[in-house]
PDB file of N, CA and C in Angstrom:
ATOM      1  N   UNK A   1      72.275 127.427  52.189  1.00  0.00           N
ATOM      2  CA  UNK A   1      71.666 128.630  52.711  1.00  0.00           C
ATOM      3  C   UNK A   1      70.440 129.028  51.900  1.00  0.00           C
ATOM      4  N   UNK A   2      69.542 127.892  51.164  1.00  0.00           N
ATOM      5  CA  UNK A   2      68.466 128.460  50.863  1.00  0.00           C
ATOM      6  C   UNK A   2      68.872 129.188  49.421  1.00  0.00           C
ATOM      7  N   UNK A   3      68.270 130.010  48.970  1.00  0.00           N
ATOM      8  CA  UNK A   3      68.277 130.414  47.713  1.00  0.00           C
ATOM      9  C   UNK A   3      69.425 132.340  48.209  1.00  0.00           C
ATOM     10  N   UNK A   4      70.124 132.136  49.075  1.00  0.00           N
ATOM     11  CA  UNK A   4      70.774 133.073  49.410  1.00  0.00           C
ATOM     12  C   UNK A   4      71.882 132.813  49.044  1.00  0.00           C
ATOM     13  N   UNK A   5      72.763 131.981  49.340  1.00  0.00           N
ATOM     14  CA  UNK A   5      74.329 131.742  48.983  1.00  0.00           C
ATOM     15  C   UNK A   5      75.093 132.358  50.266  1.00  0.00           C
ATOM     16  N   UNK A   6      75.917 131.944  49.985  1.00  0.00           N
ATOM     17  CA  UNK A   6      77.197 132.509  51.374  1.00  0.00           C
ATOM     18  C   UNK A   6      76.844 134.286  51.782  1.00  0.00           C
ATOM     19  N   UNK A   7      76.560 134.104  52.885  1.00  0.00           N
ATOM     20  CA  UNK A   7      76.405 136.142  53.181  1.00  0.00           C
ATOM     21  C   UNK A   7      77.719 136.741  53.070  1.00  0.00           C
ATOM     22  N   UNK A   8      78.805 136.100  53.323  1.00  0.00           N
ATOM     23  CA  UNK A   8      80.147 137.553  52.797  1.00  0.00           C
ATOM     24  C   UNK A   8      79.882 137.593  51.637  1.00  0.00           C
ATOM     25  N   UNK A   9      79.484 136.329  50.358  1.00  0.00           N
ATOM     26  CA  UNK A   9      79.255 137.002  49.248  1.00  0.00           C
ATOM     27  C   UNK A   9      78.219 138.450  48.469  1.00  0.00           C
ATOM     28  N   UNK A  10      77.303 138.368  49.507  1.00  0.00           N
ATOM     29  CA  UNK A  10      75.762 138.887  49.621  1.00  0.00           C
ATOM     30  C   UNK A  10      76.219 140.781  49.497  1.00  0.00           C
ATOM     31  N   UNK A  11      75.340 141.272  49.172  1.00  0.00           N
ATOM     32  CA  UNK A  11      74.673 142.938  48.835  1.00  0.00           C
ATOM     33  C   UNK A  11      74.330 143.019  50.642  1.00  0.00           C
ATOM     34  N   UNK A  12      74.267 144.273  51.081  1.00  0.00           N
ATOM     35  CA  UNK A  12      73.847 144.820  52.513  1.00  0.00           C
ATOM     36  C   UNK A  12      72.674 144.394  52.528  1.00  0.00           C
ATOM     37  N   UNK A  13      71.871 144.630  51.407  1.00  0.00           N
ATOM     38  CA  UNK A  13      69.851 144.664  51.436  1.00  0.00           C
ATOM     39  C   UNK A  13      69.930 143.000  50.829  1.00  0.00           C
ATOM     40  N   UNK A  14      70.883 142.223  50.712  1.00  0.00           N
ATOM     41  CA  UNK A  14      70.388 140.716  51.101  1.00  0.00           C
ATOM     42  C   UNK A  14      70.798 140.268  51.925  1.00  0.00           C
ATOM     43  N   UNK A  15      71.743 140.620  52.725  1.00  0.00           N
ATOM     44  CA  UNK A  15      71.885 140.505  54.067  1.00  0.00           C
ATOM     45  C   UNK A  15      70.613 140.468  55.008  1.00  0.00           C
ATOM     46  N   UNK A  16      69.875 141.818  54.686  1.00  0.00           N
ATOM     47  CA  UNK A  16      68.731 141.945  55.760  1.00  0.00           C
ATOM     48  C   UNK A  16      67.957 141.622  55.182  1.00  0.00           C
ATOM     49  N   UNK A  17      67.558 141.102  53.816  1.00  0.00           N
ATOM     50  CA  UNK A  17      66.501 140.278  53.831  1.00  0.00           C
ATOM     51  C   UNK A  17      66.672 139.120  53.751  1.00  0.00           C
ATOM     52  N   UNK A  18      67.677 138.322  53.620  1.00  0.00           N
ATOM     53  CA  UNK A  18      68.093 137.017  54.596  1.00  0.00           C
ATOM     54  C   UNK A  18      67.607 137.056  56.110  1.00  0.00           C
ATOM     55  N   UNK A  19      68.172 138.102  56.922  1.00  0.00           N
ATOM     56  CA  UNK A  19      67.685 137.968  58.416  1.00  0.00           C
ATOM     57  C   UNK A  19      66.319 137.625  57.975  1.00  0.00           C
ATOM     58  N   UNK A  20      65.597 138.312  57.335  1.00  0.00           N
ATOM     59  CA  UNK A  20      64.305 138.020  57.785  1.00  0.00           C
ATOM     60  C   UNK A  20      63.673 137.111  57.133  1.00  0.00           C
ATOM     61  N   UNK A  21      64.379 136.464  56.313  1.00  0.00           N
ATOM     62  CA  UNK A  21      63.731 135.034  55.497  1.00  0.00           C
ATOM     63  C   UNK A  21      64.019 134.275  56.643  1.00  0.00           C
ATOM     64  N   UNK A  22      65.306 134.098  56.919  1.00  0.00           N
ATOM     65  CA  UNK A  22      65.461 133.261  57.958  1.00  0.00           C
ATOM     66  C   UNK A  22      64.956 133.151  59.431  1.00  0.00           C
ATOM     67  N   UNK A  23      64.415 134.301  59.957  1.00  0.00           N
ATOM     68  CA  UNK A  23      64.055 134.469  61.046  1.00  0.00           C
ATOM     69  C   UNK A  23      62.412 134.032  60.646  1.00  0.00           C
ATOM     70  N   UNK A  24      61.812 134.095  59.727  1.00  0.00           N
ATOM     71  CA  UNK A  24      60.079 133.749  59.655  1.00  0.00           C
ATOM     72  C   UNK A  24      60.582 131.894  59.327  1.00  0.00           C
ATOM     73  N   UNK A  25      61.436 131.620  58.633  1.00  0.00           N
ATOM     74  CA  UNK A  25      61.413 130.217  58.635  1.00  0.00           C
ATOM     75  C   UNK A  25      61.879 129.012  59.694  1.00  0.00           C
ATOM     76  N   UNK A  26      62.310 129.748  60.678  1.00  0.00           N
ATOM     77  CA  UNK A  26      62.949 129.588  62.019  1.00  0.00           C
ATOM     78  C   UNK A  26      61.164 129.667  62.742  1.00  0.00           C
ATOM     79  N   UNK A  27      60.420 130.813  62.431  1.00  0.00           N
ATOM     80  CA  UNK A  27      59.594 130.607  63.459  1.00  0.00           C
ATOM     81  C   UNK A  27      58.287 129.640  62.616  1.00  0.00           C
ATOM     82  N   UNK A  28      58.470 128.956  61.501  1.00  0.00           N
ATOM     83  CA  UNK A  28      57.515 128.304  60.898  1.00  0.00           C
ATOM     84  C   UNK A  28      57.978 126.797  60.880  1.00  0.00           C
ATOM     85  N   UNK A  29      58.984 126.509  60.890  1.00  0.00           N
ATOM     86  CA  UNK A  29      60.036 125.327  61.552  1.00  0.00           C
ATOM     87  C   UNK A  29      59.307 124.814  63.144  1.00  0.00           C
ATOM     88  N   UNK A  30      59.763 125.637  63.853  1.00  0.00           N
ATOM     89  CA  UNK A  30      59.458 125.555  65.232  1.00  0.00           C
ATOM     90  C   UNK A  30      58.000 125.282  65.459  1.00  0.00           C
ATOM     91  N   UNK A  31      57.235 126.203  64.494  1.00  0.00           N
ATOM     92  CA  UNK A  31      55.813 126.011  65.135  1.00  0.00           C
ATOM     93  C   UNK A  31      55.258 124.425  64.407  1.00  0.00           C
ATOM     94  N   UNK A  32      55.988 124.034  63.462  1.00  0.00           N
ATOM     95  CA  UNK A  32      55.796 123.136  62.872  1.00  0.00           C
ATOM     96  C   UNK A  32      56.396 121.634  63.749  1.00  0.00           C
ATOM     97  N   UNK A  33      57.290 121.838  64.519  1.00  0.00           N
ATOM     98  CA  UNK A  33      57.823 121.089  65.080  1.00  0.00           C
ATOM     99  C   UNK A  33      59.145 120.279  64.225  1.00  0.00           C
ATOM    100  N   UNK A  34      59.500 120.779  63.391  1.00  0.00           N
ATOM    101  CA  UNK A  34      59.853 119.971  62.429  1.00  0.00           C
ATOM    102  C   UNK A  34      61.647 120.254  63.064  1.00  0.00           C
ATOM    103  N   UNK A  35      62.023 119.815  63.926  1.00  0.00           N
ATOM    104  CA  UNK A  35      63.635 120.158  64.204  1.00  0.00           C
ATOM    105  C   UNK A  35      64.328 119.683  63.410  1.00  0.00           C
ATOM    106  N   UNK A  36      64.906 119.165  62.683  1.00  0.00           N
ATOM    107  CA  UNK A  36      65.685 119.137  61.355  1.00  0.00           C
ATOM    108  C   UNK A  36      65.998 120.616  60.741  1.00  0.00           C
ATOM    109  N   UNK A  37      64.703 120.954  60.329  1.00  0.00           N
ATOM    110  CA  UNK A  37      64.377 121.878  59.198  1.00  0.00           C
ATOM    111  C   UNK A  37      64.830 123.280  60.344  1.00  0.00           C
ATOM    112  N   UNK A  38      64.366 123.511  61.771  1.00  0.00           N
ATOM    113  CA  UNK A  38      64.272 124.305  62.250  1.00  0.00           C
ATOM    114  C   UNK A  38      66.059 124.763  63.043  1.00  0.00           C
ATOM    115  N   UNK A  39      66.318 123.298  63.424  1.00  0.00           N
ATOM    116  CA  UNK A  39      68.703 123.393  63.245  1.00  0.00           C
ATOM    117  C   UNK A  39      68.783 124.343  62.200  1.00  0.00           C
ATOM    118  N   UNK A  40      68.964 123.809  60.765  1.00  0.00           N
ATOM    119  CA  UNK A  40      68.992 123.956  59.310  1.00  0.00           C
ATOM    120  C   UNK A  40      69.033 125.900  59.560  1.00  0.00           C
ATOM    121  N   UNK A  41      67.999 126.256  60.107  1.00  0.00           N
ATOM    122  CA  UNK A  41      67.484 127.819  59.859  1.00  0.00           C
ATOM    123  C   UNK A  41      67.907 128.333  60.866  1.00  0.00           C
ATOM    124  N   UNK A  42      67.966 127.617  62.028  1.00  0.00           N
ATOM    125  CA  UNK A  42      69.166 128.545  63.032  1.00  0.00           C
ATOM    126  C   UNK A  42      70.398 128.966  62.712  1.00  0.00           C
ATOM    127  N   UNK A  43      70.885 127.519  61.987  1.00  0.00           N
ATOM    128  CA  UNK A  43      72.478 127.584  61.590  1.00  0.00           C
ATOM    129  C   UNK A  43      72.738 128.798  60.718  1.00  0.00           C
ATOM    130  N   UNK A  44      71.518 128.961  59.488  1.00  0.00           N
ATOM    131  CA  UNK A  44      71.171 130.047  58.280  1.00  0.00           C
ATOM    132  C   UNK A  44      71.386 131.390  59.275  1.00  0.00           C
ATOM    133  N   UNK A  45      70.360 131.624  60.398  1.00  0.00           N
ATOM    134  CA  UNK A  45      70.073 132.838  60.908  1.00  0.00           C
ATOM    135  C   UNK A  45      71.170 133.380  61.962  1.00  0.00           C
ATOM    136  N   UNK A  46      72.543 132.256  62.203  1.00  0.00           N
ATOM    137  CA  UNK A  46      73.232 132.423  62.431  1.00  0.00           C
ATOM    138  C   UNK A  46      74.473 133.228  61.834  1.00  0.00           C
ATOM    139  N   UNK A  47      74.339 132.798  60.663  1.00  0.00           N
ATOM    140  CA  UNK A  47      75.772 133.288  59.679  1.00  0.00           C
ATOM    141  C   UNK A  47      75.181 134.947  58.961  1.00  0.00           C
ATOM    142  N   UNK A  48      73.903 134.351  58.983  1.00  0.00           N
ATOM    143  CA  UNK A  48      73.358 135.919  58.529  1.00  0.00           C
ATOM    144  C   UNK A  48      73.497 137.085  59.802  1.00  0.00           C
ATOM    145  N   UNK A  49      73.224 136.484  60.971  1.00  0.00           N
ATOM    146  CA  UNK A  49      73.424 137.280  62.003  1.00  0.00           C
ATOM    147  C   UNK A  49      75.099 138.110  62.311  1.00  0.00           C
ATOM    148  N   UNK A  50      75.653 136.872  62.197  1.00  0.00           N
ATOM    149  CA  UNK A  50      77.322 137.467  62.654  1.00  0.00           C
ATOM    150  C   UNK A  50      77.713 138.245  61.448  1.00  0.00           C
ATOM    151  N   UNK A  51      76.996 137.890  59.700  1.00  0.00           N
ATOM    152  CA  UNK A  51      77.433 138.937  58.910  1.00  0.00           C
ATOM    153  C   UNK A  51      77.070 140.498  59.349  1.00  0.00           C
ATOM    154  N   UNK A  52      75.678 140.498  59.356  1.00  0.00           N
ATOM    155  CA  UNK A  52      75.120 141.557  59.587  1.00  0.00           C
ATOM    156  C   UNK A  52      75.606 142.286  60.459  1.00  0.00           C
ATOM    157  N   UNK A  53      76.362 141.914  61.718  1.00  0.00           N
ATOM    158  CA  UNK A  53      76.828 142.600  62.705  1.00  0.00           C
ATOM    159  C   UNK A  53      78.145 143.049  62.439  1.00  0.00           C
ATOM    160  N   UNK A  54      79.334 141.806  61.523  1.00  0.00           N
ATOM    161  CA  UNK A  54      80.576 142.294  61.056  1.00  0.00           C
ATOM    162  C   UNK A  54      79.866 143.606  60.219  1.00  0.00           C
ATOM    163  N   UNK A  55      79.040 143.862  59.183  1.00  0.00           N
ATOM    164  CA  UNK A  55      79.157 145.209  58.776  1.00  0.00           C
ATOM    165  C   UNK A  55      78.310 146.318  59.649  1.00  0.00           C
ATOM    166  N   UNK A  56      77.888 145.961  60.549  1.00  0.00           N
ATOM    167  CA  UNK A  56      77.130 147.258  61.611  1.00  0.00           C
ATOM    168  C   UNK A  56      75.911 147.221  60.715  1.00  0.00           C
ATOM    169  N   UNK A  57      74.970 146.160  60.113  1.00  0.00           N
ATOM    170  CA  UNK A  57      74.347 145.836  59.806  1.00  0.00           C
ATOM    171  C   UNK A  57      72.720 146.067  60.925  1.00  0.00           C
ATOM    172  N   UNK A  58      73.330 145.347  61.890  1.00  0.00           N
ATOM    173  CA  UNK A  58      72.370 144.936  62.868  1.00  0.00           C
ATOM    174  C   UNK A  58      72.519 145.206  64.321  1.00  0.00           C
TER     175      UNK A  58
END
């Protein structure tokens, strides 16, 4: 997960700034074409997503 670590381990305010690491590297992936890298940051913007929402995060 990048320099984040597991999000249940994570603080609320790295939670949401995970979303948004992950969501600009998701859209710099993509524009890059690079799908490997751009899976990789879905999967990331995934786990950050369902955390964020288990705490009413998002």
């Amino acid at each position: 997960m990048g320099n984040f670590g597991v999000p249940a381990d994570l603080s609320d305010d790295e939670i949401v700034e995970g979303l948004y690491f992950w969501r600009n590297r998701l859209r710099h992936f993509a524009s890059e074409g690079d799908t490997d890298a751009e899976e990789e940051a879905r999967a990331a913007l995934e786990q950050f997503t369902s955390e964020a929402q288990r705490r009413g995060l998002h």
